[in-house]
Structure formats: structure tokens, C-alpha cells
N, C-alpha and C. Protein backbone atom coordinates (compact mmCIF):
# COMPACT_ATOMS: atom_id res chain seq x y z
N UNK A 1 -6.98 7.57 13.40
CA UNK A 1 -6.43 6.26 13.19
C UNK A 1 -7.11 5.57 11.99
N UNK A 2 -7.37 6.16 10.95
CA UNK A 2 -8.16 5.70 9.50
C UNK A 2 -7.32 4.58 8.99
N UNK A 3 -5.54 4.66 9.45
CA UNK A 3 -4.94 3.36 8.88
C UNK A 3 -4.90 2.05 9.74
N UNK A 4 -5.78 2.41 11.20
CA UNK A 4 -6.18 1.09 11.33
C UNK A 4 -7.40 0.41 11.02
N UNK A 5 -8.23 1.39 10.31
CA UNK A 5 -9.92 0.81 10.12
C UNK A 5 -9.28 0.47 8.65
N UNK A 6 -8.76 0.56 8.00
CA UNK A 6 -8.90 0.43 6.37
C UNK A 6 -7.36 -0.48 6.12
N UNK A 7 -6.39 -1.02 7.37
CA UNK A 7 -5.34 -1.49 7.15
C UNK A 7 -5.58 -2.74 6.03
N UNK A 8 -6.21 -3.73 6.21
CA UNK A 8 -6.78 -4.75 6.02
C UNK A 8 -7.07 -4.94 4.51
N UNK A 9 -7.59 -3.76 4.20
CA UNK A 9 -8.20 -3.58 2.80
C UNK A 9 -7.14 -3.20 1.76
N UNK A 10 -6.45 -2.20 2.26
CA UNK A 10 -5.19 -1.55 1.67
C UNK A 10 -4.26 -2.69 1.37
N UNK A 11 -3.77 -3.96 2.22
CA UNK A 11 -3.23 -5.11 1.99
C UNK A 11 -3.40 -5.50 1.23
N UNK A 12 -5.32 -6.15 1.51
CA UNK A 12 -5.80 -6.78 0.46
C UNK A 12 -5.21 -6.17 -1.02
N UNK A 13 -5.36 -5.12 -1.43
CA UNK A 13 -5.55 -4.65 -2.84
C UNK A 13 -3.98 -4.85 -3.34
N UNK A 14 -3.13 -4.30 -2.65
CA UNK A 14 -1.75 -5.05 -2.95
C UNK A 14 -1.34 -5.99 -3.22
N UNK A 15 -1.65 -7.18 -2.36
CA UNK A 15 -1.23 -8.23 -2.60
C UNK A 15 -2.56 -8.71 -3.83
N UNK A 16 -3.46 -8.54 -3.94
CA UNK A 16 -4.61 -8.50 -5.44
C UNK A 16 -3.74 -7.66 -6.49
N UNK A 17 -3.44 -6.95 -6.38
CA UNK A 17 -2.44 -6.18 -7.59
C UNK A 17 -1.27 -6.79 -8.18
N UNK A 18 -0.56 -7.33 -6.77
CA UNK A 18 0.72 -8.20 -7.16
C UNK A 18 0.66 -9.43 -7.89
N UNK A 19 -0.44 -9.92 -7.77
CA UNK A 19 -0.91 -11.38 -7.91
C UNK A 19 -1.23 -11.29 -9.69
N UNK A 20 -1.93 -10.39 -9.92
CA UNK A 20 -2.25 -9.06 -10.87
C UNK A 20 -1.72 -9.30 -11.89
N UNK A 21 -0.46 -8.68 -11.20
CA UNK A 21 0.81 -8.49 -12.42
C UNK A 21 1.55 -9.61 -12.60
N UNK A 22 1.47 -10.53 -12.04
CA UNK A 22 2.57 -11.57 -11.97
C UNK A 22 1.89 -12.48 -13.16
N UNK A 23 0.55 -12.59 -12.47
CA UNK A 23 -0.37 -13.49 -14.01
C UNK A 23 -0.11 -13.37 -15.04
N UNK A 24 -0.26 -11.86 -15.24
CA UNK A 24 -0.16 -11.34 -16.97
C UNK A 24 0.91 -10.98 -17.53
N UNK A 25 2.31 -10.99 -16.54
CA UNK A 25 3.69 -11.63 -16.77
C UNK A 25 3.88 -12.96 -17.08
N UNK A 26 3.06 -13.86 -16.44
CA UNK A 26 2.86 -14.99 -16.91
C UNK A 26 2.45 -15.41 -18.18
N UNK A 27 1.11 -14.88 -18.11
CA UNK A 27 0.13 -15.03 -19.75
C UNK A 27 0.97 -14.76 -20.72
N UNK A 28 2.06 -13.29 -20.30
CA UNK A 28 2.69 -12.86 -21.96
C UNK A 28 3.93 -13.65 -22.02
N UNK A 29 4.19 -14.67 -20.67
CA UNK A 29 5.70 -14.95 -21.44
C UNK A 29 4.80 -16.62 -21.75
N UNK A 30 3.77 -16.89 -21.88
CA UNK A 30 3.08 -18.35 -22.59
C UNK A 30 3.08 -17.89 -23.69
N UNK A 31 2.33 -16.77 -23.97
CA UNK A 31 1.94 -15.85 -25.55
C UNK A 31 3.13 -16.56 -26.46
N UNK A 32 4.21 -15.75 -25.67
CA UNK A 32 5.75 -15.42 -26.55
C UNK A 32 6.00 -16.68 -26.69
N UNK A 33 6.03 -18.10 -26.07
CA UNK A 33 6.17 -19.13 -26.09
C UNK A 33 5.50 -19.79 -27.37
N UNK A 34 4.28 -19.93 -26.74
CA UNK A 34 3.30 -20.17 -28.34
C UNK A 34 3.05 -19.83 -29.25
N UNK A 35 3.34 -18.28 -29.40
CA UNK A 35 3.20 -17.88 -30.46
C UNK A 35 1.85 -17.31 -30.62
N UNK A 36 0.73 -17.49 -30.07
CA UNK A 36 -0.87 -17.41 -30.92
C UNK A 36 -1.60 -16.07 -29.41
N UNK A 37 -2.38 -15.37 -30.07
CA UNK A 37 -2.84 -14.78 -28.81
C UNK A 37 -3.81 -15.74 -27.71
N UNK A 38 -4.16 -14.75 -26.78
CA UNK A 38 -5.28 -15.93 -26.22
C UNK A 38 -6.31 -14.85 -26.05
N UNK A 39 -7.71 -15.17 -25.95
CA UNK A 39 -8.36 -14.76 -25.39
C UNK A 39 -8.79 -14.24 -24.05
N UNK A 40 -9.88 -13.27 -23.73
CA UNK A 40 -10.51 -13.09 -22.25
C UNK A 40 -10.86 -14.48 -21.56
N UNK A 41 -11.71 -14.80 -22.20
CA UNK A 41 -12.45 -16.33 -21.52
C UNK A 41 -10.60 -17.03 -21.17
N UNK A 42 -9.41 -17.35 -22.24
CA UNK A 42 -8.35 -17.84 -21.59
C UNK A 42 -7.30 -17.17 -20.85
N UNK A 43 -7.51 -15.69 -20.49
CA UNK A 43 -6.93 -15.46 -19.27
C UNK A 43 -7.68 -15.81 -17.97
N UNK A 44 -9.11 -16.18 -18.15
CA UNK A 44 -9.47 -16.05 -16.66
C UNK A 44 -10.26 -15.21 -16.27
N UNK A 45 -10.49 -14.11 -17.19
CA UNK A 45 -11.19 -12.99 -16.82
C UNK A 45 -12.58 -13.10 -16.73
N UNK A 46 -12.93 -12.21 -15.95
CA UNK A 46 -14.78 -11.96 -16.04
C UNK A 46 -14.59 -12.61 -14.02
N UNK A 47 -14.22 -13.33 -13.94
CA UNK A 47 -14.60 -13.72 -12.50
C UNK A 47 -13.33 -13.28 -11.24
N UNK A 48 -12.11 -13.20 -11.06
CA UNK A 48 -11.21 -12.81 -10.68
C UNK A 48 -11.53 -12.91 -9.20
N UNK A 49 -10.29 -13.28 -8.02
CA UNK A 49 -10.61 -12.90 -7.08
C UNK A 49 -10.60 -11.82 -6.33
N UNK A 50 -9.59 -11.08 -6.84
CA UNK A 50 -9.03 -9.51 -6.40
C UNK A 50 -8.83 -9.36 -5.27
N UNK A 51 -9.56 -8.40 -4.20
CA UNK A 51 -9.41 -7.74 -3.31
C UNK A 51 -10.08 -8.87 -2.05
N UNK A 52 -11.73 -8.97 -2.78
CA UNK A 52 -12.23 -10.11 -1.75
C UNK A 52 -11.48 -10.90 -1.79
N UNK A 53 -10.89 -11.79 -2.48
CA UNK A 53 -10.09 -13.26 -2.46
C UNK A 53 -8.71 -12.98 -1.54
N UNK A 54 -8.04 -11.90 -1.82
CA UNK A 54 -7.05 -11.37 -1.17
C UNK A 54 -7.38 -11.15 0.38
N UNK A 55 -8.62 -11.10 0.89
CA UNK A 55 -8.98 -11.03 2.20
C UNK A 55 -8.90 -12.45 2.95
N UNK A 56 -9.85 -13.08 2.16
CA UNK A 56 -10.39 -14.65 2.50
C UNK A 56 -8.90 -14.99 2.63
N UNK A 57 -7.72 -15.05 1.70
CA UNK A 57 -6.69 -15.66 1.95
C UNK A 57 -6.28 -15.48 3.24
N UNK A 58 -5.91 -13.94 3.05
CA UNK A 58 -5.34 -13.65 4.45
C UNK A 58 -5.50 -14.36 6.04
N UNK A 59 -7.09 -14.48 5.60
CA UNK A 59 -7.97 -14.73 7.13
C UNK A 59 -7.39 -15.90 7.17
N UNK A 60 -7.22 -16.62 6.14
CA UNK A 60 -7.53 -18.50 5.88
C UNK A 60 -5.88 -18.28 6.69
N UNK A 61 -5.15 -17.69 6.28
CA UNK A 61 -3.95 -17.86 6.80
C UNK A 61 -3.66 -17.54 7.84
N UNK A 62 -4.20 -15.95 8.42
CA UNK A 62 -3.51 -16.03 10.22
C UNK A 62 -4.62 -15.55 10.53
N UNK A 63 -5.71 -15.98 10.15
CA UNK A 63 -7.25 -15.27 11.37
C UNK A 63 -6.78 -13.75 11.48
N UNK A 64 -7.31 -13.17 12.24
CA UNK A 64 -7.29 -11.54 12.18
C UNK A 64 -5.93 -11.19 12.21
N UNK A 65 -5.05 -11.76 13.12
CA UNK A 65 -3.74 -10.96 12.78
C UNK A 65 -3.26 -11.15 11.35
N UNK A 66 -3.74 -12.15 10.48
CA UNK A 66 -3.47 -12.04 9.42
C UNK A 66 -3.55 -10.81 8.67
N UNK A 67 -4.81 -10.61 8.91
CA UNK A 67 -5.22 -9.16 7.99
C UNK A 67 -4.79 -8.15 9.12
N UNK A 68 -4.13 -7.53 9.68
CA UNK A 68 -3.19 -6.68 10.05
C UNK A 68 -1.77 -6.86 10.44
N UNK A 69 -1.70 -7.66 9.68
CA UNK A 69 -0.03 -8.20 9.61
C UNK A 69 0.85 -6.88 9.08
N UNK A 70 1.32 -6.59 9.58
CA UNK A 70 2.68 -5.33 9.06
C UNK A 70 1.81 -4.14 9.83
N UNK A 71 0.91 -3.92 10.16
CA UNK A 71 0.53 -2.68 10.80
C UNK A 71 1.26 -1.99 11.58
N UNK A 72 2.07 -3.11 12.77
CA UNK A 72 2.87 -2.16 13.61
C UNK A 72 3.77 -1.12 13.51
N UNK A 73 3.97 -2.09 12.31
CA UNK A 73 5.79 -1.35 11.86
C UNK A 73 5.03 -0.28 10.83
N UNK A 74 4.20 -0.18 10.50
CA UNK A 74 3.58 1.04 9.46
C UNK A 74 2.98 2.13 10.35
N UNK A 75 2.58 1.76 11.53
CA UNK A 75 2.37 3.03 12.57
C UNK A 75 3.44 3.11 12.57
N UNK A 76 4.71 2.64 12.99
CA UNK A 76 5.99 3.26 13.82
C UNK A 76 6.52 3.96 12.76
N UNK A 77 6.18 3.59 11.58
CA UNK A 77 6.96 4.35 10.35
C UNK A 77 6.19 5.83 10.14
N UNK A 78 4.61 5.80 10.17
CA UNK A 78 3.85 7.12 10.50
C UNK A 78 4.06 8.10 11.32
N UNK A 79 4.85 7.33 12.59
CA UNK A 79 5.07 8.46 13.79
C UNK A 79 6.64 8.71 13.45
N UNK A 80 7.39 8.26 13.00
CA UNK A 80 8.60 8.97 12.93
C UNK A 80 8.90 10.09 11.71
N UNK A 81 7.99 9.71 10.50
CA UNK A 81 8.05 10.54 10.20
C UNK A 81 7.00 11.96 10.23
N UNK A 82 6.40 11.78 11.01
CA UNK A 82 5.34 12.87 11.15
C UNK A 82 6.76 13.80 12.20
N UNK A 83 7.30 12.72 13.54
CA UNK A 83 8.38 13.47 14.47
C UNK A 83 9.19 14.41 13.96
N UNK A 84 9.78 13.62 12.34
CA UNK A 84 10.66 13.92 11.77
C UNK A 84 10.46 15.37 10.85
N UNK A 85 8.85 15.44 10.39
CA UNK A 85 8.15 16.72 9.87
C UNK A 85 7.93 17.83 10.70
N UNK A 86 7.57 17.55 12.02
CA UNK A 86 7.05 18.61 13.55
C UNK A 86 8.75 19.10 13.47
N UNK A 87 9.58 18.52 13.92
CA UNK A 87 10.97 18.89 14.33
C UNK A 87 11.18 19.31 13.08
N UNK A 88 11.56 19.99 11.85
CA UNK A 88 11.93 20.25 10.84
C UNK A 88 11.34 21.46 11.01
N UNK A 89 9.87 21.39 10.47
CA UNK A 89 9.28 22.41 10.93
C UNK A 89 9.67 23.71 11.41
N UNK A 90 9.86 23.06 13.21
CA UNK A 90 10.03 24.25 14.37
C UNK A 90 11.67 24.33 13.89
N UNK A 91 12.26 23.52 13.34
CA UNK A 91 14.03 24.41 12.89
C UNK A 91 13.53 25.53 11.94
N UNK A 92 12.72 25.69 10.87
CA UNK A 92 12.76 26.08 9.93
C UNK A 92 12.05 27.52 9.90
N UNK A 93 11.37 27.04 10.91
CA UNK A 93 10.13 28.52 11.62
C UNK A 93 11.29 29.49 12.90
N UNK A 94 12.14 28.94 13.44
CA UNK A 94 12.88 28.93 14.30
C UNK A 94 13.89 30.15 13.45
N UNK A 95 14.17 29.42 12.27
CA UNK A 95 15.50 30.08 11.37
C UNK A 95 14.68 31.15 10.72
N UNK A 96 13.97 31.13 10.17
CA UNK A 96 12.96 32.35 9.75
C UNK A 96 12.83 33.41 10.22
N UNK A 97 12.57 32.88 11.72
CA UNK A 97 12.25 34.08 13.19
C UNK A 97 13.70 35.04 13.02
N UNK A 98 14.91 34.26 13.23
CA UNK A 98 16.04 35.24 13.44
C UNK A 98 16.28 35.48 12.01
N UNK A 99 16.23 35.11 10.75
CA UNK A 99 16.39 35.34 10.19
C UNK A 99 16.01 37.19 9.59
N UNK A 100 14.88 37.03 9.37
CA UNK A 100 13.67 38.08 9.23
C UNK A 100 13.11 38.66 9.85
N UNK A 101 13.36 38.39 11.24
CA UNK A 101 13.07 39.28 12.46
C UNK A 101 11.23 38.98 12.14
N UNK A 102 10.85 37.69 11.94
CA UNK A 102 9.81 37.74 11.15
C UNK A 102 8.62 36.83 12.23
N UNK A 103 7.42 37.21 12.30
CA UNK A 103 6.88 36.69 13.68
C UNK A 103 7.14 34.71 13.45
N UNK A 104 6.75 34.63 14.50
CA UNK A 104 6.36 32.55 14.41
C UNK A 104 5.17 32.17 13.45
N UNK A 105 5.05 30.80 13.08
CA UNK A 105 4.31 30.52 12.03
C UNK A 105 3.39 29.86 13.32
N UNK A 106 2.13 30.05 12.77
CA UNK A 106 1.23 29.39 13.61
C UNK A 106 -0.01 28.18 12.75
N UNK A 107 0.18 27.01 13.36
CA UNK A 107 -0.80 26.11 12.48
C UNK A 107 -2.14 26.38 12.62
């Protein structure tokens, strides 16, 4: 269960990534506006909140279920398709067998 010890973090960095890109979508459509470049010191850089800040939000917003918000539905999406890989599988080892007269595959 490694995606429930690390769910939290994995969020974090997403929504820090998204936040990310949206800025410096931002910054370049001011650029294009003004005309002039800007500097590091005027994007903001050197201090950033990223991943930690992306946590603190979370918490600030729903306390712990915050930071495992969507988990459920990301297990249920893990187990169907793992169901969906096992059952494929045994068709495919299944069709082999009569195929090739060929023994079973063993994990």
C-alpha cells in the first residue's frame, strides 16, 4: 500500500506543478504585454512554495482528509485495473495452452 503512505505528497507535487505552469503562463503573457523581459528576483524565484506550500494548503483546507482527498477513487482505479491485467492474463496463458499444446505460465 506505498500509494497510501506517499498519497499526500504525490498531490502535493501536482497541484505545486500546476500552480507552476500557470505562473509562467502568466509571466509570459505580462512579458508579451510589456514588451521588456523580467528578471529572477521579478518572477519570484529563489523562495517558492512548491511541494511544502502545496501541503500546508491542503491541510489549511480539509485537515487530513484534505491531503488524501481523491485516494479512494485512485485505489478503486488500481484494483480494476490490476483485475483487468490478472483476467487478461489467464485468457492469454489459457489461449497459448490450446494453442501450442504449450505448458501454463507460472508467476
Amino acid at each position: 500500500m506505498r500509494a497510501v503512505r506517499v498519497w499526500a505528497v504525490l498531490r502535493a507535487k501536482i497541484i505545486a506543478q500546476a500552480a507552476q505552469k500557470k505562473q509562467e503562463l502568466d509571466e509570459d503573457d505580462t512579458q508579451k504585454e510589456s514588451g521588456g523581459a523580467t528578471t529572477k528576483a521579478e518572477k519570484g524565484q529563489g523562495g517558492g512554495s512548491g511541494i511544502a506550500g502545496a501541503l500546508l494548503g491542503m491541510w489549511r483546507a480539509g485537515g487530513v482528509w484534505g491531503l488524501y482527498q481523491g485516494l479512494p477513487a485512485e485505489l478503486v482505479r488500481g484494483l480494476l485495473f490490476q483485475a483487468i491485467l490478472m483476467a487478461t492474463k489467464e485468457k492469454l496463458d489459457s489461449f497459448n495452452q490450446r494453442l501450442f499444446n504449450a505448458p501454463r505460465l507460472t508467476s
